[in-house]
Protein backbone atom coordinates (compact mmCIF):
# COMPACT_ATOMS: atom_id res chain seq x y z
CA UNK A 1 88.34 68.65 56.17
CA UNK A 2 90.27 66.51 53.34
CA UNK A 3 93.14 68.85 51.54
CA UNK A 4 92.58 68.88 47.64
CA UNK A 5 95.42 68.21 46.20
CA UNK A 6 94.46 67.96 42.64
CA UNK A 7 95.60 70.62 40.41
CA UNK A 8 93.34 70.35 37.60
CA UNK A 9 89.04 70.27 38.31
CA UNK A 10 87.25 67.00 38.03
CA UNK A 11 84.00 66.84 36.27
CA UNK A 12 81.95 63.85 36.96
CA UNK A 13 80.78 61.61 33.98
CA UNK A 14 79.03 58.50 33.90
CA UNK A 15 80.37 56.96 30.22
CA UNK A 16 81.65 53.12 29.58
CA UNK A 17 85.65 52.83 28.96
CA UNK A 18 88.00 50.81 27.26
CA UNK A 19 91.38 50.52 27.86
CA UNK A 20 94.56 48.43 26.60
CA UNK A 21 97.24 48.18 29.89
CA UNK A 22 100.97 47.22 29.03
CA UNK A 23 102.54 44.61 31.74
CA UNK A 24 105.50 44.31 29.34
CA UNK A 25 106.49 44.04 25.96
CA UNK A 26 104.33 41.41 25.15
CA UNK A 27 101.64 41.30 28.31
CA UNK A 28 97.99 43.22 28.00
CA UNK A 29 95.08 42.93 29.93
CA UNK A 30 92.06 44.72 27.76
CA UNK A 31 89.10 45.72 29.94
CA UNK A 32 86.12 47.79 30.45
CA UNK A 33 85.19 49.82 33.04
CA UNK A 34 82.52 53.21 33.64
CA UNK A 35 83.99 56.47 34.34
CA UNK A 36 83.55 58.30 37.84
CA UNK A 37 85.12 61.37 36.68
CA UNK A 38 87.57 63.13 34.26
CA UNK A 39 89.87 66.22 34.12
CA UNK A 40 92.38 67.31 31.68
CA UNK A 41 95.37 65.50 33.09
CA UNK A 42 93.43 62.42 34.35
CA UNK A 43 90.57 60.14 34.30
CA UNK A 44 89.09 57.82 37.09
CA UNK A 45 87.11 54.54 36.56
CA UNK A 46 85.83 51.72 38.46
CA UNK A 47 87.20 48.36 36.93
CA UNK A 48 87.10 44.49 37.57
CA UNK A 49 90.29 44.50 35.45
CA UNK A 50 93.77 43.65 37.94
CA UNK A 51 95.75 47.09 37.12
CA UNK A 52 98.60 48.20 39.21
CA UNK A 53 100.00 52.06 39.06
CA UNK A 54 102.72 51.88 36.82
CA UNK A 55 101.07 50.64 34.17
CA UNK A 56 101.24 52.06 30.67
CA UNK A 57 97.82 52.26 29.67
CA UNK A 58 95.83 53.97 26.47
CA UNK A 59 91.66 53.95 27.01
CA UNK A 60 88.54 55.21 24.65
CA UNK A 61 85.47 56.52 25.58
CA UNK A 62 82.21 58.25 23.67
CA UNK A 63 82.40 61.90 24.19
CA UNK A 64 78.89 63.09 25.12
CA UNK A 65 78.76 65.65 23.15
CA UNK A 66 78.55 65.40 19.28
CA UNK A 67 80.65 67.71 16.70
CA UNK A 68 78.41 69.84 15.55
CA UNK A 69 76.02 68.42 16.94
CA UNK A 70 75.48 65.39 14.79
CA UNK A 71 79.06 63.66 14.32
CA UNK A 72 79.61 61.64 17.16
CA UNK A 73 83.31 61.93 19.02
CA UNK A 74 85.39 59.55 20.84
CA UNK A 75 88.46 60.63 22.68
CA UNK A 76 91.28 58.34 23.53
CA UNK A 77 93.88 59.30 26.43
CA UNK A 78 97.09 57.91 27.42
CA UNK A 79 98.87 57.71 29.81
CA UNK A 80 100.22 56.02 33.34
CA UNK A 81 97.91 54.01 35.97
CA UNK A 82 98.32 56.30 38.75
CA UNK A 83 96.41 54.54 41.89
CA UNK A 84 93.98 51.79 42.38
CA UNK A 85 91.71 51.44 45.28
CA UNK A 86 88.71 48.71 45.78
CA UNK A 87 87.42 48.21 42.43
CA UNK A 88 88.22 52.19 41.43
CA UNK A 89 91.37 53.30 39.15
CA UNK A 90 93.32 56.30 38.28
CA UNK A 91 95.18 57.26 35.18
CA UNK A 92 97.10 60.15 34.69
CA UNK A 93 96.68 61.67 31.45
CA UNK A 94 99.93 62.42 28.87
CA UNK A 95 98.52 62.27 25.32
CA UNK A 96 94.39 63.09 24.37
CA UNK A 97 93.07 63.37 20.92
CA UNK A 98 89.51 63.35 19.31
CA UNK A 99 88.40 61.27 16.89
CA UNK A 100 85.39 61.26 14.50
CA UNK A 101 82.89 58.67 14.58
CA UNK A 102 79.79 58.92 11.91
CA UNK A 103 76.88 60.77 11.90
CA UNK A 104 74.05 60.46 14.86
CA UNK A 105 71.02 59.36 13.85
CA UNK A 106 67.46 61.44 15.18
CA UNK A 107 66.87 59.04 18.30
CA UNK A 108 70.71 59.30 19.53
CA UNK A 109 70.63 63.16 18.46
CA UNK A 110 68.06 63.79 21.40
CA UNK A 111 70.09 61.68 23.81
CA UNK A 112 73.09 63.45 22.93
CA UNK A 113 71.13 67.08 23.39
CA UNK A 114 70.11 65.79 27.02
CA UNK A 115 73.56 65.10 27.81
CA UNK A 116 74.97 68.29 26.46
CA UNK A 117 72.21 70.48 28.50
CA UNK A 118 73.56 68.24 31.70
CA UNK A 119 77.41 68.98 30.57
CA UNK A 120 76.48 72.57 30.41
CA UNK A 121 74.39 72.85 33.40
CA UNK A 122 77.51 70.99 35.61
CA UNK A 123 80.11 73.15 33.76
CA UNK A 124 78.17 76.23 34.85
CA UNK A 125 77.86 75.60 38.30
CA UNK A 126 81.53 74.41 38.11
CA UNK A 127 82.25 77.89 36.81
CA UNK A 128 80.66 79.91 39.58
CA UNK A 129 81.89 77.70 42.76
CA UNK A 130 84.95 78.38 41.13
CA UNK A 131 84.72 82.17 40.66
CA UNK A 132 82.86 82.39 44.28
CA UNK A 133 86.08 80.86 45.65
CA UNK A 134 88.67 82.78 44.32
């Protein structure tokens, strides 16, 4: 049995990521990568980009779920590049904020309503492991 050591619960996502990493004052390497899973102090995604912890990093994703359900969200987060292992990175997370996007149009409004009904559904089941545990 692995000890969890993670202070804050993970909710797997499957969203594309881009991200801006600081080498130095003047050194960036822009990627992409797709997110594994995300919490409210970090965020994990598998990369081809060459990140090393340390790194100062700022990254943007679509939020899955739309405000009100027709203005679509993206959230960046900030923060520090806290591990990297085979292809998969972690960042720790100082600094979030939403940020408004345009309307969604009728085809991406039903997409978004799937993944909102899947975000629910995990967040439930989330809910009562947790509550079962305690």
């Amino acid at each position: 049995m692995t000890l969890e050591r993670r202070s804050r619960q993970r909710f797997p996502l499957d969203l594309a990521l881009r991200f801006t990493a600081n080498k130095g004052r003047r050194s960036q390497i822009q990627g992409h990568g797709d997110v594994v899973n995300i919490s409210s102090s970090g965020v994990a995604f598998r990369t081809e980009s060459e990140l090393t912890p340390g790194l100062s990093i700022a990254a943007s994703l679509a939020w899955p779920v739309a405000l009100n359900g027709d203005c679509v969200l993206r959230v960046t987060v900030e923060g520090r590049v806290v591990r990297v292992e085979n292809g998969l990175a972690v960042m720790s997370v100082a600094r979030h904020e939403f940020r408004t996007g345009g309307r969604v149009g009728a085809p991406a409004r039903t997409e978004m309503e799937a993944l909102k009904r899947r975000l629910d559904g995990m967040l439930a089941t989330a809910g009562a492991a947790h509550q079962c545990a305690v």
